[in-house]
Protein backbone atom coordinates (compact mmCIF):
# COMPACT_ATOMS: atom_id res chain seq x y z
CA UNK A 1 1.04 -9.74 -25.04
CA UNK A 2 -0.58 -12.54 -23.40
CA UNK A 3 0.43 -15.50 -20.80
CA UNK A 4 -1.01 -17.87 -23.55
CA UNK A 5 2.02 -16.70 -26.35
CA UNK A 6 5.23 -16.72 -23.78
CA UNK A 7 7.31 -20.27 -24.18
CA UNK A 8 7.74 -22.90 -21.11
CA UNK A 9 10.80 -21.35 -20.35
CA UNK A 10 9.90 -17.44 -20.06
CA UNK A 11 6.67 -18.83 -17.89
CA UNK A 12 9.15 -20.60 -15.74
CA UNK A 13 10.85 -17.81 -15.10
CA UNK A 14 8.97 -15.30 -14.72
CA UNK A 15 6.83 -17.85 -11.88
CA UNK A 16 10.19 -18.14 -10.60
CA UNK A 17 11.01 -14.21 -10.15
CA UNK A 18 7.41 -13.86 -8.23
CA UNK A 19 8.80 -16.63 -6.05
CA UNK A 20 5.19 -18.56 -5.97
CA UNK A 21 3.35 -20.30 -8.34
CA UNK A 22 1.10 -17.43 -9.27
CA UNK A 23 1.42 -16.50 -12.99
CA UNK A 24 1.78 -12.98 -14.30
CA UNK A 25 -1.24 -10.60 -14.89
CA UNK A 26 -1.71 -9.58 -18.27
CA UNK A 27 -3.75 -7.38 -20.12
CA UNK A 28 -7.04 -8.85 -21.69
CA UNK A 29 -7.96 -10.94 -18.49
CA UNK A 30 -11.62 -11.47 -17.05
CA UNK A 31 -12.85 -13.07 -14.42
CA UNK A 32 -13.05 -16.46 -16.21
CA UNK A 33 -9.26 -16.61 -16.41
CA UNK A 34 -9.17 -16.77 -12.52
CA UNK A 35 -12.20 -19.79 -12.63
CA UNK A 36 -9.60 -22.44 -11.77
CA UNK A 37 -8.26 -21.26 -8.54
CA UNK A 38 -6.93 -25.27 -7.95
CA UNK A 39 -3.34 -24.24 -10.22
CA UNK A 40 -2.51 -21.38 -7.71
CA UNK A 41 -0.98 -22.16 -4.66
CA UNK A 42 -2.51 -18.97 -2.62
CA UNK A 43 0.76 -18.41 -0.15
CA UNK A 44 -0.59 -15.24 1.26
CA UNK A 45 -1.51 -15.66 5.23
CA UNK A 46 -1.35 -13.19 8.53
CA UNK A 47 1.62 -15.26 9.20
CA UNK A 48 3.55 -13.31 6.31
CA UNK A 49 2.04 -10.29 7.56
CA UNK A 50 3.33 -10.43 11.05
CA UNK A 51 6.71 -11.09 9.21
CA UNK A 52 6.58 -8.24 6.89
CA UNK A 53 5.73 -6.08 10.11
CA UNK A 54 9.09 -7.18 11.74
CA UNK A 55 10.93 -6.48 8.85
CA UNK A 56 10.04 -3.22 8.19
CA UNK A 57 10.72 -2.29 11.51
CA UNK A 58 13.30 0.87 11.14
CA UNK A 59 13.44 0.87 7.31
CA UNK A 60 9.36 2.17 7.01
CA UNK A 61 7.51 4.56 8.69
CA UNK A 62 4.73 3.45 11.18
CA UNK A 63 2.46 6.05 9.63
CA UNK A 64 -0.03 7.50 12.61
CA UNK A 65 -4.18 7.21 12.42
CA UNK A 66 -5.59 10.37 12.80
CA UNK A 67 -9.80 11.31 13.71
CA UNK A 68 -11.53 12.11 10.87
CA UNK A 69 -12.44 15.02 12.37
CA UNK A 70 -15.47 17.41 10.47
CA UNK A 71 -14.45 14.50 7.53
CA UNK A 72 -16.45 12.28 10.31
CA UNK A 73 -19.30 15.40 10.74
CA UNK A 74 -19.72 15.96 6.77
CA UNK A 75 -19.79 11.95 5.75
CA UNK A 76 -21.94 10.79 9.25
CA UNK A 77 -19.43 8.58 10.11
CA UNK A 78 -16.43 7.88 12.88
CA UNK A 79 -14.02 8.08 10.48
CA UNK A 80 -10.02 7.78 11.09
CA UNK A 81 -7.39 8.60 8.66
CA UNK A 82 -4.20 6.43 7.89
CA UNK A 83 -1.92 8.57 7.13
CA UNK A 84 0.38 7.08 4.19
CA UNK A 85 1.17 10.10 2.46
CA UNK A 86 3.59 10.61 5.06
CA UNK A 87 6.22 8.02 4.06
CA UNK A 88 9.76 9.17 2.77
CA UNK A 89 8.47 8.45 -0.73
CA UNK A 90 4.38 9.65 0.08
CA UNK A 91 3.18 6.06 -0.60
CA UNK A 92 2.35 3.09 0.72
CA UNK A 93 4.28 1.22 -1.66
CA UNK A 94 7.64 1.62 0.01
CA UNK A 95 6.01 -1.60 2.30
CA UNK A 96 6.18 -3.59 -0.76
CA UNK A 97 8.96 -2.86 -2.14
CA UNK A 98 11.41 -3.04 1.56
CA UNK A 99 9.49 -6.53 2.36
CA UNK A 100 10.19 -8.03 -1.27
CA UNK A 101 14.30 -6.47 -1.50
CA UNK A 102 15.03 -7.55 1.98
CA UNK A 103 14.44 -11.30 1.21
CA UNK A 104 16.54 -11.05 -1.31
CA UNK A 105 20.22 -13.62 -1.03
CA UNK A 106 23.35 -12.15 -1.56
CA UNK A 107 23.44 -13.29 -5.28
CA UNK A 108 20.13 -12.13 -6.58
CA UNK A 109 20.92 -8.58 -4.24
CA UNK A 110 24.45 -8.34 -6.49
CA UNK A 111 22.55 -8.68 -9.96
CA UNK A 112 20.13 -5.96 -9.18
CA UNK A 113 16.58 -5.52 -8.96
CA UNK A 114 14.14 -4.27 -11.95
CA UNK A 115 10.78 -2.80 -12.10
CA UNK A 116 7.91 -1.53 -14.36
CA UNK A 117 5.77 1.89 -12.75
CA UNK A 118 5.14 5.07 -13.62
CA UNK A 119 5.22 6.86 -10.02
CA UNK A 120 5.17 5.38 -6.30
CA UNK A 121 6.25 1.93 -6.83
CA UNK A 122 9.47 3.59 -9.29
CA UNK A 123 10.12 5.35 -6.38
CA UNK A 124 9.51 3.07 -3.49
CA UNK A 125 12.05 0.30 -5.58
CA UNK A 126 14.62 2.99 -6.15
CA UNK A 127 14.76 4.62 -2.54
CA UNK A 128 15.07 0.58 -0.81
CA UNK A 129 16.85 -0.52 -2.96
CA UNK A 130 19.30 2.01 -3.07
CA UNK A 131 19.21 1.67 1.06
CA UNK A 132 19.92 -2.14 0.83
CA UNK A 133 22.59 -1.76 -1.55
CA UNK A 134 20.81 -2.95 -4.45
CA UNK A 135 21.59 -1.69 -8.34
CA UNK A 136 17.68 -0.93 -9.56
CA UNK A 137 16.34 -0.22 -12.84
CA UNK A 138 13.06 1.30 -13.37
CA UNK A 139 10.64 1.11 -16.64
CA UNK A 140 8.55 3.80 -16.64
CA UNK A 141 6.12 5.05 -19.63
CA UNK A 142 6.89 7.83 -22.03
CA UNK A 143 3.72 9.67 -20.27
CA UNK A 144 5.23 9.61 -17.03
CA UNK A 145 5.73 13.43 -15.70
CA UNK A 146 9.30 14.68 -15.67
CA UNK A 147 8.77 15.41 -12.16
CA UNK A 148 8.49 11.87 -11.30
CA UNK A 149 11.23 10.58 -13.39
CA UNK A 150 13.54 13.45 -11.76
CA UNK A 151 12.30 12.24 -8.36
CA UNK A 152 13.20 8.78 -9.20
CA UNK A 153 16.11 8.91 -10.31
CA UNK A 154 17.29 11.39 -7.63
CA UNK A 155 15.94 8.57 -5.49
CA UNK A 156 18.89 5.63 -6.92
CA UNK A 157 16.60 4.52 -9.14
CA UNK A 158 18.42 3.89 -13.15
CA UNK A 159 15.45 5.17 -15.24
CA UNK A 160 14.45 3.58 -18.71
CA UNK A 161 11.63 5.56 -20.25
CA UNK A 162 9.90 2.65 -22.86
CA UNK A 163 6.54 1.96 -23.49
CA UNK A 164 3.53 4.64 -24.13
CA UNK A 165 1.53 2.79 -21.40
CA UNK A 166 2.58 0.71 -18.24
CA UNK A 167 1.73 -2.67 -19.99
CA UNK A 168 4.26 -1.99 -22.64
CA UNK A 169 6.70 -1.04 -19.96
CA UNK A 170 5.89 -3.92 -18.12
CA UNK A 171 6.83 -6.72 -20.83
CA UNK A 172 10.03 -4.55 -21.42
CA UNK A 173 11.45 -4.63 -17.79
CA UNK A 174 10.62 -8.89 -17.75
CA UNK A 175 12.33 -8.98 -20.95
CA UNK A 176 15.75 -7.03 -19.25
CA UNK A 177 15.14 -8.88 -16.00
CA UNK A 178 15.76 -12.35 -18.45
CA UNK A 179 18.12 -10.98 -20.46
CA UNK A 180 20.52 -9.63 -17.56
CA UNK A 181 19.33 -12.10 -14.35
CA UNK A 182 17.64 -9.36 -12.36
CA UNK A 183 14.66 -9.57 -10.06
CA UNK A 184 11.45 -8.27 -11.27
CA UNK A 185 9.56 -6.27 -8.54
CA UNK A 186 6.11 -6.79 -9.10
CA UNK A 187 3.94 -3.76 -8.01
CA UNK A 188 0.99 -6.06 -6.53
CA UNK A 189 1.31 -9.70 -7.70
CA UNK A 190 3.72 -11.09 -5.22
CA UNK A 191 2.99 -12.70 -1.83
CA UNK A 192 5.71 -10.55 -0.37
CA UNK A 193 4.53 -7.41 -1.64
CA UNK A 194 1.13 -8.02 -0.67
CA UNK A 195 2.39 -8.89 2.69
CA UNK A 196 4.32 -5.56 2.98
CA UNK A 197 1.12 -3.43 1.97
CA UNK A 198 -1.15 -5.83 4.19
CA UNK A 199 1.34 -4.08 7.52
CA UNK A 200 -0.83 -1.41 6.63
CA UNK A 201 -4.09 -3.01 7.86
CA UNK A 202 -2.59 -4.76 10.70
CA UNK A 203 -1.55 -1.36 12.40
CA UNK A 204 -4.80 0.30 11.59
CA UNK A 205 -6.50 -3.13 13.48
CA UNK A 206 -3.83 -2.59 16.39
CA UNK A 207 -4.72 0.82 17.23
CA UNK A 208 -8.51 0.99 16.18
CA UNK A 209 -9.56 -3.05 17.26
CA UNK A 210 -12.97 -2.28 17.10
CA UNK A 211 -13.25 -0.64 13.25
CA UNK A 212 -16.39 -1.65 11.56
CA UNK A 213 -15.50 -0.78 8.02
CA UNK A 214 -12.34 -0.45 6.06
CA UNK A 215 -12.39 1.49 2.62
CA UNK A 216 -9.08 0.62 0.58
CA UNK A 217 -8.29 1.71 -3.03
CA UNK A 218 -7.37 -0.48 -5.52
CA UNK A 219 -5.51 -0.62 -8.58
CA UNK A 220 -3.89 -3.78 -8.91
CA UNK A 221 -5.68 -5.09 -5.84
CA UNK A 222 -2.65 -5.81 -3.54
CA UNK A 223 -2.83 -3.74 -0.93
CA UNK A 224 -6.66 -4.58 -0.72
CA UNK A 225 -5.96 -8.08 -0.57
CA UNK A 226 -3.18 -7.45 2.43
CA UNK A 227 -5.46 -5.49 4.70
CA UNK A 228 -7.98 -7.62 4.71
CA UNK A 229 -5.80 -10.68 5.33
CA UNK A 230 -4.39 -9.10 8.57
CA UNK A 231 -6.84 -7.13 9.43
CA UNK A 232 -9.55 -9.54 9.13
CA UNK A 233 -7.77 -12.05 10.77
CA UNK A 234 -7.63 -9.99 14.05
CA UNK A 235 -11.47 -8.69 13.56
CA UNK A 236 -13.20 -11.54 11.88
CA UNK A 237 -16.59 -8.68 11.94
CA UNK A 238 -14.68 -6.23 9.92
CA UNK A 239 -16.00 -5.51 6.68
CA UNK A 240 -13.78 -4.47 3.77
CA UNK A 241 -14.18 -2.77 0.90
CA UNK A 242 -12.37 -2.28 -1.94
CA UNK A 243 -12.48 1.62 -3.87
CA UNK A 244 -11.69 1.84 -7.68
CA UNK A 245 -12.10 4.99 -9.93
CA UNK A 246 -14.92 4.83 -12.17
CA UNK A 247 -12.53 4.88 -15.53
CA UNK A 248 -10.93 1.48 -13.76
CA UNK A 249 -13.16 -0.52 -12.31
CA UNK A 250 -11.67 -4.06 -13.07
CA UNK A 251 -12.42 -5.33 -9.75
CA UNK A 252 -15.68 -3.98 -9.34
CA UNK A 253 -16.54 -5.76 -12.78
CA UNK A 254 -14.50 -8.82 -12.05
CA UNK A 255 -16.47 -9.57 -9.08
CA UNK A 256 -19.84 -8.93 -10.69
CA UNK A 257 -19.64 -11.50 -13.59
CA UNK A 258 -18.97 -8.02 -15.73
CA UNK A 259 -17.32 -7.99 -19.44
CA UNK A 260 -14.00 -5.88 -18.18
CA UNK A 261 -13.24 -2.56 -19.59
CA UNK A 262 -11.46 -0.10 -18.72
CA UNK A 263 -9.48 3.11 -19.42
CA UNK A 264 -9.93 7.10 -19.78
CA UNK A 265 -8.69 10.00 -17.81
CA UNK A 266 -8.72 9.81 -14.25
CA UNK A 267 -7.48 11.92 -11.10
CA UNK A 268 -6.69 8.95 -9.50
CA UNK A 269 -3.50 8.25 -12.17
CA UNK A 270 -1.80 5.81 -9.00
CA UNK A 271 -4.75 2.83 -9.42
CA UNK A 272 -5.01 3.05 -13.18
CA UNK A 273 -4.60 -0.57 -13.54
CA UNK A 274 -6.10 -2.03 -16.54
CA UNK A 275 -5.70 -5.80 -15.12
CA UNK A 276 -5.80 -6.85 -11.43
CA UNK A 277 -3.49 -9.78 -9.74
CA UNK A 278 -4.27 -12.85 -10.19
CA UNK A 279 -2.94 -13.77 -6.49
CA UNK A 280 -4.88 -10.41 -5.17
CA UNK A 281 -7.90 -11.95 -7.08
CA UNK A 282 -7.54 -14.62 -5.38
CA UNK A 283 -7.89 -13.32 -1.95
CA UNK A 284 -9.94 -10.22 -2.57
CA UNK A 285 -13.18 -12.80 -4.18
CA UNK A 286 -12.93 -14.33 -0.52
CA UNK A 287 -12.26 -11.72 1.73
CA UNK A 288 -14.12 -8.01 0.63
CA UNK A 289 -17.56 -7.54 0.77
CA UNK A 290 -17.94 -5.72 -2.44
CA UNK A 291 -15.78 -2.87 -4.65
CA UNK A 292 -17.21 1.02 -4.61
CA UNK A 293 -16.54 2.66 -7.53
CA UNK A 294 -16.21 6.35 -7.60
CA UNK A 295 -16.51 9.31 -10.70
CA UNK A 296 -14.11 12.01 -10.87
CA UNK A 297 -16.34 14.43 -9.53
CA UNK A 298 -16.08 12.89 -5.97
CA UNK A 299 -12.55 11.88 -6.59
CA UNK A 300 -11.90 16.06 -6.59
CA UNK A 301 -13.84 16.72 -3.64
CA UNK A 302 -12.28 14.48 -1.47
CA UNK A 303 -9.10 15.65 -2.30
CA UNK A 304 -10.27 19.07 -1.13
CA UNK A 305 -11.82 17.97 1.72
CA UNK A 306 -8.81 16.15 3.36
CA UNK A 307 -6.93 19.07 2.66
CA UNK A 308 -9.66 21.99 3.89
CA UNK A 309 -10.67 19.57 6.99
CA UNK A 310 -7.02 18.41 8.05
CA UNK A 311 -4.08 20.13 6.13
CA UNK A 312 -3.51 17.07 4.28
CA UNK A 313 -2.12 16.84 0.45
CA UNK A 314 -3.65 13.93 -1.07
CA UNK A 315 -3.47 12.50 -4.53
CA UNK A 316 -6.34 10.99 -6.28
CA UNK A 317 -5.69 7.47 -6.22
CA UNK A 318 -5.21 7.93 -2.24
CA UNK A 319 -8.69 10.44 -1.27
CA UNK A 320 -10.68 7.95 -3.09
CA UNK A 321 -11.84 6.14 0.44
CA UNK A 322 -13.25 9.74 1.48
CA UNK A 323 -15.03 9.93 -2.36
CA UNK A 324 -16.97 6.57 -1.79
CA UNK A 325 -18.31 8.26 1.49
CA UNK A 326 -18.68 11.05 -0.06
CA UNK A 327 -20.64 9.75 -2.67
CA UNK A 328 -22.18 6.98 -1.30
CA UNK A 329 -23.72 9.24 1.21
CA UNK A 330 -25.39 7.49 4.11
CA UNK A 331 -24.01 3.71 3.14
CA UNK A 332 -22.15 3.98 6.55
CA UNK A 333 -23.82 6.33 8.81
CA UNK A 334 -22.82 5.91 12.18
CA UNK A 335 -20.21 3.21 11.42
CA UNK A 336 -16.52 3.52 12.55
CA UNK A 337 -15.04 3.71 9.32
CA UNK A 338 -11.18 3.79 8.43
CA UNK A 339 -9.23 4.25 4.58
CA UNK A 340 -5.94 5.12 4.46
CA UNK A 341 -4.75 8.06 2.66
CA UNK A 342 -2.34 6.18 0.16
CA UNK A 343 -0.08 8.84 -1.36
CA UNK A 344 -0.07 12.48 -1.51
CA UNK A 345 2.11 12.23 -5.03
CA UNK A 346 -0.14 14.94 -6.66
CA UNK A 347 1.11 17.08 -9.60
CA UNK A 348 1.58 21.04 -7.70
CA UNK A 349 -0.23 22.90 -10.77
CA UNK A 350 -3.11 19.96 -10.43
CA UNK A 351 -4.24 20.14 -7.03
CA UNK A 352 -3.42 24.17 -7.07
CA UNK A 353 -6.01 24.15 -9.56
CA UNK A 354 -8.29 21.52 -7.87
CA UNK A 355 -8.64 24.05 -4.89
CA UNK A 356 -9.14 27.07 -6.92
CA UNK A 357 -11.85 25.12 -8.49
CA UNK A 358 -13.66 23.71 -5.18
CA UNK A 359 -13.58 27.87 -3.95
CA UNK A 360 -15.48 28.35 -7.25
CA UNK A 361 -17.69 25.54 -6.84
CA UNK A 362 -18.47 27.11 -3.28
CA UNK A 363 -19.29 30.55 -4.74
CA UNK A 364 -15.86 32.09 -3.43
CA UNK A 365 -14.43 32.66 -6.08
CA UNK A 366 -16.00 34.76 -9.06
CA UNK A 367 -14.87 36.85 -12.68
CA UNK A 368 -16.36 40.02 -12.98
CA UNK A 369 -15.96 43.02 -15.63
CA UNK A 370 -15.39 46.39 -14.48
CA UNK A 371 -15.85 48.61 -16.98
CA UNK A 372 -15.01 52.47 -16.52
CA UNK A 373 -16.16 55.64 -18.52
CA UNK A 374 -14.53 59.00 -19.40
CA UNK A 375 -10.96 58.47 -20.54
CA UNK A 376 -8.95 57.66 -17.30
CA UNK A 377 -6.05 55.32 -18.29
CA UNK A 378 -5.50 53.88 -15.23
CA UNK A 379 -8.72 53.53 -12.54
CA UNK A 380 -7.96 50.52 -10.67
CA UNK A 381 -6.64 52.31 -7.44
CA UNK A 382 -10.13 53.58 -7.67
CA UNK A 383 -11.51 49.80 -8.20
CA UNK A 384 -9.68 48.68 -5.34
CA UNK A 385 -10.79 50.75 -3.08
CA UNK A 386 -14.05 49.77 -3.54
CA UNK A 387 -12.42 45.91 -3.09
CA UNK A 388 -11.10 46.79 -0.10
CA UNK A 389 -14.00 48.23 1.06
CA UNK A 390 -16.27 45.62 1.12
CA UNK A 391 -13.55 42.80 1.81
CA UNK A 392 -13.05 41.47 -1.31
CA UNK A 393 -9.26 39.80 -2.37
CA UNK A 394 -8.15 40.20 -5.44
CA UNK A 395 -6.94 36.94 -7.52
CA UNK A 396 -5.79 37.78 -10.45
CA UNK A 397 -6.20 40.97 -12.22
CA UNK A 398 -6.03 41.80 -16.48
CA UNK A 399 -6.63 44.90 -17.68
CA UNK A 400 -8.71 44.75 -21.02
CA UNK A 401 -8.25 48.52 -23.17
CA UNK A 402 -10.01 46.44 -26.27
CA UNK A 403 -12.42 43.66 -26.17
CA UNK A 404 -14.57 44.81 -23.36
CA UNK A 405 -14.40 48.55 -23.36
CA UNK A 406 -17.55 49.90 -25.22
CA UNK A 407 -15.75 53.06 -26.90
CA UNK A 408 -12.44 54.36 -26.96
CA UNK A 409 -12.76 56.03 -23.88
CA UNK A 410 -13.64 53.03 -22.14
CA UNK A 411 -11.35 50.96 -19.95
CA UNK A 412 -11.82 47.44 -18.82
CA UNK A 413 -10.65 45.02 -16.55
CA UNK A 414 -11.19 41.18 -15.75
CA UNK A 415 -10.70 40.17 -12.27
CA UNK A 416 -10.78 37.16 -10.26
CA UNK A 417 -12.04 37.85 -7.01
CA UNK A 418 -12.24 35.97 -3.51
CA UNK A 419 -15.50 36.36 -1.12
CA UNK A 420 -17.17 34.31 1.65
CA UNK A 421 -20.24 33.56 -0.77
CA UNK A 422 -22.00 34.71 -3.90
CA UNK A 423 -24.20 37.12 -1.65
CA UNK A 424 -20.99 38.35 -0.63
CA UNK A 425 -19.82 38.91 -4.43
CA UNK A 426 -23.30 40.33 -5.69
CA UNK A 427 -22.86 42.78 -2.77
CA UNK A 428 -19.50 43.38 -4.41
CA UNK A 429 -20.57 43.83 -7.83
CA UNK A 430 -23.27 46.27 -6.66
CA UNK A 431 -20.91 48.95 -4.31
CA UNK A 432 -18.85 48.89 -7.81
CA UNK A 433 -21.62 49.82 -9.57
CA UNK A 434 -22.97 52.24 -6.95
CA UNK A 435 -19.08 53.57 -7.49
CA UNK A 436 -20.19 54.64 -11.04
CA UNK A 437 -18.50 51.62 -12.46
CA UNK A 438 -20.10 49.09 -14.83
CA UNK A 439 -19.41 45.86 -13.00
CA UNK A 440 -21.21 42.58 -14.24
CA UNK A 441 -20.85 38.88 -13.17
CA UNK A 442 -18.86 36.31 -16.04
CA UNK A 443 -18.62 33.30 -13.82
């Protein structure tokens, strides 16, 4: 579906819902849509900011900015940390969402609110509105995780599950929001929303006036685009920069005159946008200095970073200001550098496995075989004294009579084990073997 096929009167109303004259974002966009910047009234200034800040006052955390820490020693910057995972919801978004609900008059707040998401703006819309006192639907994909539905819906949120991807969701919840008079809460294409996600910048600006550099994600480009309004409008020196995963990089290509494609598996599942806002367009052409895009690779190691250096559970979409420094290694050395940790929405089995991964990466974690000879059923007590021995943790254990024992009165066993290092795990392997065992590396 396309802006081009809806009738006068759906365009109408949907300009009305976004109350501005900026038209829906639809899939199939590029650059040259947003050419003729003369039909959209850009209504997005530090004055709504300052607003948004007010409002929010009581209803959304004032998340805290943290040092970077040995982030700051590893990337060879001064970096600081916003802490957004730390809202009720873990996002950001709930900015957004309060800012846009609260404006709301009594009739539009006893229709009801809708929205299209798939995690932290469902959530965000469900938990305000449910404070406000506001009936709210939520759209959400057929691919969304149970645990977010659940969560949503445990939230106040009424949950519709339509669509195989968000854009089919999307034209869905307009369609009910005509059909049944109910306010469409746009995720990142509203001057309000942006205004509620641009708070973030203007705090990070209050407490850290002289930051040089400011790494925000994007997905849709709203929060982006409300940073940098505030923020820059403080600290006219500040220099913003817009993050996007490597599988979406609509921005990134937007901005460099770039055929726009996009889509493919990503960690960072919270700014897989396909299409960016034509408002944050807008505002983000003018105001960043240029769009990092990061690969998956990074993605996963900041995530592990942020949560070996401070604690922190991240999810992908919000480490991906610690990737770019990660990966861009050197861009800002020296700089005083701030991104905001966005959400910390990440699937338990995911980022379990994420960690696991990083300690193999490192060399501390490695499969070995131990193989014994002569008949004994059971030798592990034997293995694991040899473990202990040399310090060695054991991860997971499975004993093998079959595949890996050479005769019949063989045993085997795979293990996962835990060291400081790989010198620590070849020392392992040999004691084993020294143990008359027959102990080789797998991986």
């Amino acid at each position: 579906m396309s802006l081009p096929s809806l009738g006068m009167k759906r365009r109408d109303f949907l300009r009305s819902m976004l109350s501005s004259a900026v038209a829906l974002t639809l899939p199939g966009l590029s650059r040259a849509a947003f050419a003729g910047e003369n039909d959209i009234q850009v209504a997005m200034t530090p004055g709504l900011v300052n607003e948004a800040a007010t409002r929010l006052k009581g209803h959304v955390l004032r998340t805290p900015l943290v040092d970077g820490g040995l982030l700051s020693k590893r990337t060879g910057t001064n970096l600081f940390l916003k802490l957004e995972n730390m809202q009720y919801t873990g996002a950001f978004k709930e900015r957004g969402a309060y800012n846009k609900m609260a404006t709301l008059n009594p009739a539009e707040r006893s229709r009801g609110v809708i929205a299209a998401s798939s995690g932290n703006h469902a959530q965000a819309v469900a938990y305000h509105a449910t404070q406000l006192g506001i009936a709210s639907a939520i759209v959400m994909p057929t691919v969304t995780p149970h645990s977010k539905i659940r969560r949503t819906r445990n939230l106040g949120g009424d949950v519709i599950v339509h669509g195989e991807e968000f854009d089919e969701s999307l034209a869905f919840a307009l369609e009910k929001a005509e059909q049944n008079g109910l306010t469409f809460i746009h995720p990142f294409d509203d001057p309000l929303i942006i205004a509620g996600q641009g708070t973030v910048g203007l705090e990070i600006i209050q407490d850290l006036p002289d930051a040089e550099i400011l790494l925000v994600p994007v997905g849709g480009g709203g929060l982006v685009a409300g940073c940098a309004t505030a923020a820059k409008a403080i600290n006219p020196k500040l220099k913003v920069y817009g993050v996007e995963a490597a599988h979406y990089a609509a921005m990134y290509q937007m901005l460099h005159h770039q055929p726009v494609k996009t889509g493919g598996e990503t960690l960072a599942e919270g700014i897989a946008v396909h299409t960016i806002g034509r408002l944050p367009y807008a505002i983000d052409e003018r105001l960043l200095e240029d769009v990092l895009v990061v690969d998956e690779e990074h993605i996963a190691l900041a995530i592990t970073c942020i949560w070996a250096e401070h604690k922190l559970v991240s999810e992908g979409a919000g480490a991906v200001g610690v990737a770019a420094l990660l990966q861009y290694d050197g861009m800002f050395t020296g700089k005083k550098v701030v991104t905001p940790i966005t959400g910390g929405n990440i699937d338990a089995r995911l980022f379990a496995t994420l960690l696991q991964r990083d300690m193999y990466l490192q060399g501390r974690l490695t499969q070995i075989r131990v193989v014994s000879h002569g008949g004994h059923a059971d030798v592990y007590p034997d293995i694991a004294t040899v473990l202990n021995r040399t310090g060695a943790e054991v991860v997971n254990l499975e004993y093998d009579p079959i595949f890996h024992a050479s005769s019949p009165l063989s045993t085997a066993y795979e293990l996962i084990i835990e060291t400081r290092d790989e010198k620590h795990a070849d020392a392992v392997i040999k004691e084993l073997n020294a143990a008359h065992f027959e102990a080789v590396r797998v991986r």
